[in-house]
C-alpha atoms as a PDB file:
ATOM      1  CA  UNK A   1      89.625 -25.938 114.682  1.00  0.00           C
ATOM      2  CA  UNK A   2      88.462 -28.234 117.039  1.00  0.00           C
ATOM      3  CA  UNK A   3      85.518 -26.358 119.126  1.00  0.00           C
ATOM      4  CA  UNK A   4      85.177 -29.734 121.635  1.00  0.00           C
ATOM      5  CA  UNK A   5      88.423 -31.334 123.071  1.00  0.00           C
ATOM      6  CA  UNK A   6      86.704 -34.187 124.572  1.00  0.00           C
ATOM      7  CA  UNK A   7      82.954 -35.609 124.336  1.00  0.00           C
ATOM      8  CA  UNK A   8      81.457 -37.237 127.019  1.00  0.00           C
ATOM      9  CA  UNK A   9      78.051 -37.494 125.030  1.00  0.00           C
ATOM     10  CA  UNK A  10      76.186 -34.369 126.666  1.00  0.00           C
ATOM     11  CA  UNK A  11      78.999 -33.099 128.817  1.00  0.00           C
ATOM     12  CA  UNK A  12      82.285 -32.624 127.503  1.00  0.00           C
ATOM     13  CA  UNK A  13      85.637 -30.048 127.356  1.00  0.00           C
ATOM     14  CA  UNK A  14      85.112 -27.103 124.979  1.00  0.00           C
ATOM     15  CA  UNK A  15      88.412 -25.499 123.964  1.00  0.00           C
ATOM     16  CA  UNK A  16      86.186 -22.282 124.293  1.00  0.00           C
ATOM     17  CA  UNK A  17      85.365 -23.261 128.148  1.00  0.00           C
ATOM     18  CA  UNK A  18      88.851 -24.722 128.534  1.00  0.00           C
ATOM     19  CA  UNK A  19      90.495 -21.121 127.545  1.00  0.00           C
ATOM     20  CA  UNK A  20      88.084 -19.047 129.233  1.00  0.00           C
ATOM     21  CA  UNK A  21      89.253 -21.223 133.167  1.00  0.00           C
ATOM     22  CA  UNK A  22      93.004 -20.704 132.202  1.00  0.00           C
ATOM     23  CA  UNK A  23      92.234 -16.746 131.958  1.00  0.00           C
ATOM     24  CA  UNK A  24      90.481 -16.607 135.439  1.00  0.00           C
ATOM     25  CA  UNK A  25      93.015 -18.925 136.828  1.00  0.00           C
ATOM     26  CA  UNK A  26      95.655 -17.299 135.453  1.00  0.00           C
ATOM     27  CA  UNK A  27      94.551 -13.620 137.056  1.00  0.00           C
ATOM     28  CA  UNK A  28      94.207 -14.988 140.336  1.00  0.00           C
ATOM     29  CA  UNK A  29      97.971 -16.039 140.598  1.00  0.00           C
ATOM     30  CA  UNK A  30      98.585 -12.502 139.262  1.00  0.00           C
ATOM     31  CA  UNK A  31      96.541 -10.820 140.909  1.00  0.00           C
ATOM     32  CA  UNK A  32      97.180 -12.325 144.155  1.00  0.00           C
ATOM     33  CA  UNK A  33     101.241 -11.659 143.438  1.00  0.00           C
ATOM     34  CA  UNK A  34     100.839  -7.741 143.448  1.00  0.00           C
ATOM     35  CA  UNK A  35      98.408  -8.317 146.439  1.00  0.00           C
ATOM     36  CA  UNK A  36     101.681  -9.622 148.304  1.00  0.00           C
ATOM     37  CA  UNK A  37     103.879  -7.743 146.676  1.00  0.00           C
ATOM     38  CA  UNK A  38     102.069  -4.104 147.962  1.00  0.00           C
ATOM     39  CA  UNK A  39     101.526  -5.567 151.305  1.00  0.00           C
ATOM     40  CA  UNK A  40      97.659  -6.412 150.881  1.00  0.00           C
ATOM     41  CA  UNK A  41      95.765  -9.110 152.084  1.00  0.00           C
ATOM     42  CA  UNK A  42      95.880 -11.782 149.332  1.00  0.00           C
ATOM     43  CA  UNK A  43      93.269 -13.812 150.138  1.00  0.00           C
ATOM     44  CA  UNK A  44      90.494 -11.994 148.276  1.00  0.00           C
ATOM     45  CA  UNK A  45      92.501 -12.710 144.650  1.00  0.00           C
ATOM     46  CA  UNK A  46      90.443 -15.842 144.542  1.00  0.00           C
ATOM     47  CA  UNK A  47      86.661 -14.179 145.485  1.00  0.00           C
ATOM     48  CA  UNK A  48      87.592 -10.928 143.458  1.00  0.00           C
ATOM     49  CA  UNK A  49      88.172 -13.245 140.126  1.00  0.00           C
ATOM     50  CA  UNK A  50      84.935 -15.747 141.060  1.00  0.00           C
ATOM     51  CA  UNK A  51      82.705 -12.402 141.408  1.00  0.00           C
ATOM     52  CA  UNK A  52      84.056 -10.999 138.273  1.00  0.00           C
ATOM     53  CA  UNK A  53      83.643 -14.258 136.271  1.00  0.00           C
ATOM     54  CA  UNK A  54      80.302 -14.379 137.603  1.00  0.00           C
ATOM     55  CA  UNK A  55      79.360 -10.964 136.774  1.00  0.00           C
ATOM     56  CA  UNK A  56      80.937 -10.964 133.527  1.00  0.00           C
ATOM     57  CA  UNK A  57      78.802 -14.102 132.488  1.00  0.00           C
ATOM     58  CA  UNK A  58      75.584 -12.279 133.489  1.00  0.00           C
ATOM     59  CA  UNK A  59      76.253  -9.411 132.405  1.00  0.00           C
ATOM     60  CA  UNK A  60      77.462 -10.527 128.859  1.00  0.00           C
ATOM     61  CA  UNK A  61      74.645 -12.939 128.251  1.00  0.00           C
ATOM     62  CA  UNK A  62      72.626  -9.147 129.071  1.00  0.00           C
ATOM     63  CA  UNK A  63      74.336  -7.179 126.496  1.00  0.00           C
ATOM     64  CA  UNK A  64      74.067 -10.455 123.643  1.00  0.00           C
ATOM     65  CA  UNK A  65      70.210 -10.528 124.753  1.00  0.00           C
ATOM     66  CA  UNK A  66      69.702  -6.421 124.407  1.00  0.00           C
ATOM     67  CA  UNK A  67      71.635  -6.619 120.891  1.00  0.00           C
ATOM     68  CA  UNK A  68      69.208  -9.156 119.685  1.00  0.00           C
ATOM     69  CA  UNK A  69      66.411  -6.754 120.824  1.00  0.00           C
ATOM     70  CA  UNK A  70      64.668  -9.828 123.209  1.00  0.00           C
ATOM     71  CA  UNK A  71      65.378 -10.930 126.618  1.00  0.00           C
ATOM     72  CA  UNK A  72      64.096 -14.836 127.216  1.00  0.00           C
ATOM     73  CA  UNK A  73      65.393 -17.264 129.786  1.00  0.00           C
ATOM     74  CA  UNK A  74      66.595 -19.252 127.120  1.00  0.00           C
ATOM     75  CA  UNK A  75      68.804 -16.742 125.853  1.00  0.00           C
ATOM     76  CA  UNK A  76      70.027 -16.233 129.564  1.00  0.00           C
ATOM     77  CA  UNK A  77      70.492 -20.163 130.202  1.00  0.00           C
ATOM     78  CA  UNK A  78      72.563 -20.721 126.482  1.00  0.00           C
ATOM     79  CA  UNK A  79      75.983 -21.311 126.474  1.00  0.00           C
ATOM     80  CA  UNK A  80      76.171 -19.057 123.337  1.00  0.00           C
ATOM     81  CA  UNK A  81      76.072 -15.031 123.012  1.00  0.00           C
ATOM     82  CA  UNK A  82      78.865 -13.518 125.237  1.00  0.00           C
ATOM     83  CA  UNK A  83      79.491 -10.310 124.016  1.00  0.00           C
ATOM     84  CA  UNK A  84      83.122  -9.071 125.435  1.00  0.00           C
ATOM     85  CA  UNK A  85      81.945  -5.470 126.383  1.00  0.00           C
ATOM     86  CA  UNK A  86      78.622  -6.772 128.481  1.00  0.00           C
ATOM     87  CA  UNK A  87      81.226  -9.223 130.261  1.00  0.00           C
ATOM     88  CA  UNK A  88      83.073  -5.974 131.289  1.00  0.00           C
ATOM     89  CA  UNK A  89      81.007  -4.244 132.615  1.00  0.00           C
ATOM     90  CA  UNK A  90      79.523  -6.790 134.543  1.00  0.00           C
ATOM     91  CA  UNK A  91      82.868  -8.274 135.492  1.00  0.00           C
ATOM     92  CA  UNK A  92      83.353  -4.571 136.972  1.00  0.00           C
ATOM     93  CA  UNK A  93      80.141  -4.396 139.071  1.00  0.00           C
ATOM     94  CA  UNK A  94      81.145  -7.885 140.472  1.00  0.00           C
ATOM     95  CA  UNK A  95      85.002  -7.148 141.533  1.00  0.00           C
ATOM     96  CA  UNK A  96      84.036  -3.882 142.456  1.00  0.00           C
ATOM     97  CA  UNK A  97      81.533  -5.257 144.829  1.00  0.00           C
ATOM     98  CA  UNK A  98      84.283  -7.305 146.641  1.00  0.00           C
ATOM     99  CA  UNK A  99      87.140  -4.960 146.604  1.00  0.00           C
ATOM    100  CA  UNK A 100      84.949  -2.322 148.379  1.00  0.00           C
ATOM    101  CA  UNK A 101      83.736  -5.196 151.036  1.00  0.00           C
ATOM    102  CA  UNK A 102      87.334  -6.564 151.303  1.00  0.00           C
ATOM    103  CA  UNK A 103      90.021  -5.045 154.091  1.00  0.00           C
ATOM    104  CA  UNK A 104      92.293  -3.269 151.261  1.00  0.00           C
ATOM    105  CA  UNK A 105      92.261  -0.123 149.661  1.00  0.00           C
ATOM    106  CA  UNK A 106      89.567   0.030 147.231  1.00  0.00           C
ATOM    107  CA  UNK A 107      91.807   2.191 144.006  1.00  0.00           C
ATOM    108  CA  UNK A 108      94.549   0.571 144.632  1.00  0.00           C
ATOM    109  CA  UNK A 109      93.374  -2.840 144.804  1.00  0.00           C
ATOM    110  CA  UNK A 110      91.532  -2.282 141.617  1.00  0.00           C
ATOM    111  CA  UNK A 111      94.439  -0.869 140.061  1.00  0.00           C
ATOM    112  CA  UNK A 112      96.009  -4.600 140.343  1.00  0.00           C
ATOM    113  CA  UNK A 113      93.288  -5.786 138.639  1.00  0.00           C
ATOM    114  CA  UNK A 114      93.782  -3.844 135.729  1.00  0.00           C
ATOM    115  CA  UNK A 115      96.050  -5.205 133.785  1.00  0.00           C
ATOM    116  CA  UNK A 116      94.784  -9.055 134.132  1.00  0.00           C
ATOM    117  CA  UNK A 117      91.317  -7.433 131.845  1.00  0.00           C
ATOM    118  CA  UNK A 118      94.131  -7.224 128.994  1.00  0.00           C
ATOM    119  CA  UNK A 119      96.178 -10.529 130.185  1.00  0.00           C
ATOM    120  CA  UNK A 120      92.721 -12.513 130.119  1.00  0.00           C
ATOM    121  CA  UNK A 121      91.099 -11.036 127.245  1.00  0.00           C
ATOM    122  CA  UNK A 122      93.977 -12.096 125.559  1.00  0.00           C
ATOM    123  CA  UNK A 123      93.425 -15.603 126.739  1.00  0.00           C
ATOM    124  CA  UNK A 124      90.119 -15.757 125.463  1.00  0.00           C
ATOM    125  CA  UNK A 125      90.450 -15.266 122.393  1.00  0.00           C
ATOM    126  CA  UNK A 126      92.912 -18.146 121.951  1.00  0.00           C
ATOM    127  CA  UNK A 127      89.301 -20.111 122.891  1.00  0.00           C
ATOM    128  CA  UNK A 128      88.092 -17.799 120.302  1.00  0.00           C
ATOM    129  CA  UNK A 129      90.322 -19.206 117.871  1.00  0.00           C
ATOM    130  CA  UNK A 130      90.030 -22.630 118.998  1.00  0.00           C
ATOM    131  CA  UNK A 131      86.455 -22.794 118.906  1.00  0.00           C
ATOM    132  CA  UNK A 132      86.060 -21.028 115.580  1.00  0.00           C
ATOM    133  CA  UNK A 133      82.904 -18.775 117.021  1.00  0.00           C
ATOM    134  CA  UNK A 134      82.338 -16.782 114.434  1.00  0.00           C
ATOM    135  CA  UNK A 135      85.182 -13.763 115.521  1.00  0.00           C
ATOM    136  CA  UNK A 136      87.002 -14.198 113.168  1.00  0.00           C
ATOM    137  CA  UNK A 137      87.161 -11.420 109.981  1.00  0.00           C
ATOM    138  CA  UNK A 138      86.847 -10.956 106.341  1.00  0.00           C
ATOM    139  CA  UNK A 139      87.564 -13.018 103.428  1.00  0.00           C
ATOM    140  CA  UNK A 140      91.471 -12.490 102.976  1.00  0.00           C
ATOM    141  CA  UNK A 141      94.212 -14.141 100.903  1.00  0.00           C
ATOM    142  CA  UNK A 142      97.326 -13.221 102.898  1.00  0.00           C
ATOM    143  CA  UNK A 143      99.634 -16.211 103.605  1.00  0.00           C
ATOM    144  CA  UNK A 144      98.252 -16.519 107.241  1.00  0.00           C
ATOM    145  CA  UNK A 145      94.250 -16.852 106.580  1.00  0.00           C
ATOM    146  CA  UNK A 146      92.714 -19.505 107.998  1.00  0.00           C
ATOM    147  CA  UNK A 147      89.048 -21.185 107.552  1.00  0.00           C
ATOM    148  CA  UNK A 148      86.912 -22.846 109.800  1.00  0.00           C
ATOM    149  CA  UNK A 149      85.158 -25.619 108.738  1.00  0.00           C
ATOM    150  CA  UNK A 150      84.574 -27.758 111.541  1.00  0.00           C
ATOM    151  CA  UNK A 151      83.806 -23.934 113.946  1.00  0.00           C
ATOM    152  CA  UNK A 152      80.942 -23.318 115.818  1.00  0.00           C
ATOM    153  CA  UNK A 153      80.392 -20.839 113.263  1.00  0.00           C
ATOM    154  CA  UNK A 154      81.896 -22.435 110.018  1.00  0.00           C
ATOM    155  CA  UNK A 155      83.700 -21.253 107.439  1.00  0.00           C
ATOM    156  CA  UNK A 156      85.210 -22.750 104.208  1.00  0.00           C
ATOM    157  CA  UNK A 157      86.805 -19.241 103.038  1.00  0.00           C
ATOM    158  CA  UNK A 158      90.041 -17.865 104.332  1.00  0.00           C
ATOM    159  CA  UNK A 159      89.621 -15.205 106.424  1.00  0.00           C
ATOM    160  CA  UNK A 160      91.373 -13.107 108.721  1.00  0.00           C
ATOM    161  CA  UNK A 161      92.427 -14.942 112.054  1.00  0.00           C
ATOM    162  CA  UNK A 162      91.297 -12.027 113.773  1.00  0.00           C
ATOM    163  CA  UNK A 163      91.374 -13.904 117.798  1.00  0.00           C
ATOM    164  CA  UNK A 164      95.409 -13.894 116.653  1.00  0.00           C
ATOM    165  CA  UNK A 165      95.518 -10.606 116.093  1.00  0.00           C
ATOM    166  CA  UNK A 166      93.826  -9.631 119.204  1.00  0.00           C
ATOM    167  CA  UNK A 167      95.452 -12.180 121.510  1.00  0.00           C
ATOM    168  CA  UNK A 168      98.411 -10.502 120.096  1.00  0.00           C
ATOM    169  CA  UNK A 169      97.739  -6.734 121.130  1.00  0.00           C
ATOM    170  CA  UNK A 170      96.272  -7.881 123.754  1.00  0.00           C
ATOM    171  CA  UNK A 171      99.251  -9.367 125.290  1.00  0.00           C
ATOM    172  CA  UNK A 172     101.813  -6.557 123.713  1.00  0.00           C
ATOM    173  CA  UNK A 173      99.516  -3.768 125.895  1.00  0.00           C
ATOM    174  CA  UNK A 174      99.365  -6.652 128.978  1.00  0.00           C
ATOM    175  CA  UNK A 175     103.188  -6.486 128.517  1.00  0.00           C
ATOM    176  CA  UNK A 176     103.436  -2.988 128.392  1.00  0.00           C
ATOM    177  CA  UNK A 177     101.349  -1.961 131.380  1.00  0.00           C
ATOM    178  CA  UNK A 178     103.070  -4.770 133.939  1.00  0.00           C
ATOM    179  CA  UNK A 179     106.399  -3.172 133.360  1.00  0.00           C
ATOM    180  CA  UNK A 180     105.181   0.088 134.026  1.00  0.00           C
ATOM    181  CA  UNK A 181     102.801  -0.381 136.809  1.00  0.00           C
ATOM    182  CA  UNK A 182     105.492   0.167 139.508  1.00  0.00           C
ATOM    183  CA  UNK A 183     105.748   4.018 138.182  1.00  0.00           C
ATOM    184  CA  UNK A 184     101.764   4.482 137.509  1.00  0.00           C
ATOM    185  CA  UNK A 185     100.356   2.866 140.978  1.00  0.00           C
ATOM    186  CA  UNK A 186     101.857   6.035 142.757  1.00  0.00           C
ATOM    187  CA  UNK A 187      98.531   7.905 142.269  1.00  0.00           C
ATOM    188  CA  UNK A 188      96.119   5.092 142.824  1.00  0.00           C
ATOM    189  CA  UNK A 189      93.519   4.936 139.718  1.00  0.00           C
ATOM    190  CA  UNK A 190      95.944   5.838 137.384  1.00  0.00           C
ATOM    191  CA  UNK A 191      96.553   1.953 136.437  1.00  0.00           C
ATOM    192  CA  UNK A 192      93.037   0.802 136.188  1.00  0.00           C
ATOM    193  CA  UNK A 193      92.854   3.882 134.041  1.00  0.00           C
ATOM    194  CA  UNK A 194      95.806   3.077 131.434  1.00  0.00           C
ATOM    195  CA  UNK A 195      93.937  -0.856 131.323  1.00  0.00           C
ATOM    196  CA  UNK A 196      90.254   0.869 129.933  1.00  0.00           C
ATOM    197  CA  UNK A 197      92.461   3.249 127.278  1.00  0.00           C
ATOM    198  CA  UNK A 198      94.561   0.089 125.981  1.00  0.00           C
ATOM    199  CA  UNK A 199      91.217  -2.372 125.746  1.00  0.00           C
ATOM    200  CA  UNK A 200      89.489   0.626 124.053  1.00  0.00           C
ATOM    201  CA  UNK A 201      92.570   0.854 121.746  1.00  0.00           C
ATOM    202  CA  UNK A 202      92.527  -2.883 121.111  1.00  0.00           C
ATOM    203  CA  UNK A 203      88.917  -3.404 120.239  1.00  0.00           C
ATOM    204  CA  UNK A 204      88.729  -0.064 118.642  1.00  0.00           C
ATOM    205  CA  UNK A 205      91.326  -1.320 116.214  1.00  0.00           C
ATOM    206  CA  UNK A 206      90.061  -5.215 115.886  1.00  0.00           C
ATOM    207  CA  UNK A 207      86.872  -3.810 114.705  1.00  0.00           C
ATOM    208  CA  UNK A 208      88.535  -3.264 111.489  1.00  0.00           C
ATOM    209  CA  UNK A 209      89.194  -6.820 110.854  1.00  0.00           C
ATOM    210  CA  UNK A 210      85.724  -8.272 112.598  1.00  0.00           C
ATOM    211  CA  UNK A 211      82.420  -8.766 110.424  1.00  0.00           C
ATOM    212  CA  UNK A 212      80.564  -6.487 112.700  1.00  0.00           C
ATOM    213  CA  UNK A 213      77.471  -4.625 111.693  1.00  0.00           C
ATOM    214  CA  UNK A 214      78.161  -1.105 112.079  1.00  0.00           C
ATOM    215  CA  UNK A 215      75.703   1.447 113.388  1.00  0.00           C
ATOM    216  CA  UNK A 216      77.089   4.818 113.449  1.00  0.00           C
ATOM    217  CA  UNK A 217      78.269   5.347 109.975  1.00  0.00           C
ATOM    218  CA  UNK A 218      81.480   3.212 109.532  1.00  0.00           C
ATOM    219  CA  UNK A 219      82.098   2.628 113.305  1.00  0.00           C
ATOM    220  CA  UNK A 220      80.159  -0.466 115.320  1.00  0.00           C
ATOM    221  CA  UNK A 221      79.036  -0.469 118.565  1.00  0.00           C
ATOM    222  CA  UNK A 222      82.086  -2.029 120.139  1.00  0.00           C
ATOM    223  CA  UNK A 223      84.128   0.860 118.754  1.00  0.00           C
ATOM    224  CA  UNK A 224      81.358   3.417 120.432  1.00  0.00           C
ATOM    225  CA  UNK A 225      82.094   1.400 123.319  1.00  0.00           C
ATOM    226  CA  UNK A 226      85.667   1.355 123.255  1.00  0.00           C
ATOM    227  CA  UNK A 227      85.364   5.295 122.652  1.00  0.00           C
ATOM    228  CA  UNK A 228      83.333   5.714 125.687  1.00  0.00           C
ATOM    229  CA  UNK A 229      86.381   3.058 127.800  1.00  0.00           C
ATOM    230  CA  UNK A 230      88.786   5.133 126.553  1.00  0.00           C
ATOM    231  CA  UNK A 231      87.387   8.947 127.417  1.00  0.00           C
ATOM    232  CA  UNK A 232      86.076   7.092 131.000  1.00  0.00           C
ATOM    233  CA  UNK A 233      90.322   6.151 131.536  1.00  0.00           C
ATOM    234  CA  UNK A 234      91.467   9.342 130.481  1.00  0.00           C
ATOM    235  CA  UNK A 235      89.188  10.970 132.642  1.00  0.00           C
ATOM    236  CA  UNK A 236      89.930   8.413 135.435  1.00  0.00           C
ATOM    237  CA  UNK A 237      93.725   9.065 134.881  1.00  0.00           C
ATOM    238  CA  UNK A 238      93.323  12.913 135.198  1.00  0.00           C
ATOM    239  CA  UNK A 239      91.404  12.586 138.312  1.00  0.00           C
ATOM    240  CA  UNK A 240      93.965  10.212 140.159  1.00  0.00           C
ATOM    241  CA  UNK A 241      97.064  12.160 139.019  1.00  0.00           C
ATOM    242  CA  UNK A 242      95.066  15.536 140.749  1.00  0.00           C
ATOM    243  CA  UNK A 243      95.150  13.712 144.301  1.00  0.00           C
ATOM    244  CA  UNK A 244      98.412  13.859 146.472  1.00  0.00           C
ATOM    245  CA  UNK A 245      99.790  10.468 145.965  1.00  0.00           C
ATOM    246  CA  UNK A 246      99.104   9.354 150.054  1.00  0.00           C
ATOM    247  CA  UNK A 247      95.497  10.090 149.732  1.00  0.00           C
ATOM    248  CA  UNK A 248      95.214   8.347 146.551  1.00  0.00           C
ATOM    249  CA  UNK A 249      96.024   5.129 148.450  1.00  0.00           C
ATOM    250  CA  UNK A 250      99.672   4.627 148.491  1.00  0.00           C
ATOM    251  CA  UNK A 251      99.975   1.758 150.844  1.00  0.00           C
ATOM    252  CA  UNK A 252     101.377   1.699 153.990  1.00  0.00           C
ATOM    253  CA  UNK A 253     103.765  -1.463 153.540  1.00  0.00           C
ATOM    254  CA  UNK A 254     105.819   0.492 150.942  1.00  0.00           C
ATOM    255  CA  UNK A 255     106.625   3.283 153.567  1.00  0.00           C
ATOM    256  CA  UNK A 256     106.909   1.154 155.973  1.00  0.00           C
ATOM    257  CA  UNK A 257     109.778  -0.888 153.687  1.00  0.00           C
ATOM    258  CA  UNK A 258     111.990   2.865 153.273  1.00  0.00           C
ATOM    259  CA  UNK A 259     111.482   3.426 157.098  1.00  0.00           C
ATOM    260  CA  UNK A 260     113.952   2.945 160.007  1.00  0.00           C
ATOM    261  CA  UNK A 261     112.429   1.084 162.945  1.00  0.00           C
ATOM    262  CA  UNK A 262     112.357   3.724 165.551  1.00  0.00           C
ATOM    263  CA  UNK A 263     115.244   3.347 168.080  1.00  0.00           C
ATOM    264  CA  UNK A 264     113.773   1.523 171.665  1.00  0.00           C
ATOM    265  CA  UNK A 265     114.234   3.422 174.649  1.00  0.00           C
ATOM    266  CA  UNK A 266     115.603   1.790 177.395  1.00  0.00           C
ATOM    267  CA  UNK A 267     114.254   1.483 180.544  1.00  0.00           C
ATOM    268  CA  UNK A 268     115.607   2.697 184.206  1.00  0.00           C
ATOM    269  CA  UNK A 269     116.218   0.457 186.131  1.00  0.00           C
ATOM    270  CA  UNK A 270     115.194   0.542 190.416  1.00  0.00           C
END
């Protein structure tokens, strides 16, 4: 694997780094597409990605600092330690933040966001892979284990390739949701929703081919986590489908596509 593209002595191109701008680039041309697409203002695509790249930093550097039971500015400062789920949720604060400041409506616009968690996790873990941090799984001697000597976290063993296999679920569920989105954005919520069950479902199930510590019997703490994602979008799903679809935030652009322009009347003349 090849963890640094190209070294410029103490700067240089990380594949990690390199992966991790394609996924934020990558959701703002998506996410500023359905912005057009549902009549919003498209403009924010750009701020809504910057403040959840920002807050997903923060608040991942938060969650690697908590797990190691200390908090120290040089934890906070290191390019190491992003833990996925702590990126979420600060990711979340950050866009959330913006959408509510920004002029469109605040489920629906969040509901666009949605899928682009999946598209760029997905991303990510190609850097994952590239990098060789230390996701990877198990010893295994199927036909597609790889090792990682020259990772930041090497390994001479084969083990499972386990940023493949969630870089390929990842984009399967991306895949999935996008073609259905159309159907689910009637009741606003109900996308955003469907995006915290499938990363639940994806982590849940990459757990079992991570070396991850596990603290609640046989499950780890990214599969409590991804429990928790998963009952919060079902709950979130329920909850949007028990609004009438107009006050859920169907947007006015969409009516106003199905709608005759009202005939002009025509004026006497003296």
């Amino acid at each position: 694997m090849y963890p640094t593209i190209i070294d410029f002595g103490p700067v240089g191109i990380h594949s990690y780094g390199l992966m991790l701008a394609t996924s934020f680039i990558t959701a703002v041309f998506v996410i500023q597409y359905d912005l057009k697409r549902r009549g919003f203002v498209p403009d924010v695509a750009a701020t809504i990605v910057m403040a959840g790249a920002i807050g997903g930093i923060i608040g991942a550097k938060i969650y690697a600092a908590l797990l190691d039971g200390r908090i120290t500015l040089t934890e906070l400062v290191s390019t190491s330690g992003l833990v996925w789920y702590g990126g979420l949720i600060g990711g979340c604060l950050g866009v959330l933040i913006v959408v509510v400041r920004s002029p469109n409506p605040t489920l629906a616009t969040i509901d666009i966001v949605g899928p682009t968690l999946l598209l760029g996790y997905g991303i990510g873990r190609i850097g994952c892979l590239l990098a060789g941090d230390g996701d990877y799984g198990p010893p295994s001697d199927l036909p597609w284990a790889m090792a990682f000597p020259n990772g930041t976290d090497p390994t001479d063993v084969p083990v499972h390739p386990t940023p493949i296999y969630e870089t390929l679920i990842s984009f399967i569920f991306f895949g999935i949701l996008w073609s259905q989105r159309r159907k689910l954005e009637i009741n606003s919520g109900t996308v955003f929703g469907m995006s915290l069950i499938l990363l639940g479902v994806e982590r849940f199930i990459a757990e079992f081919w991570r070396v991850t510590p596990e603290v609640l019997g046989w499950m780890t703490a990214a599969q409590l986590i991804s429990i928790g994602a998963f009952i919060i979008g079902v709950v979130l799903i329920f909850w949007a489908r028990s609004r009438p679809p107009i006050a859920a935030g169907v947007e006015i652009a969409e009516a106003a596509e199905t709608s005759e322009p009202a005939p002009r009347k025509r004026r006497r003349r003296r």
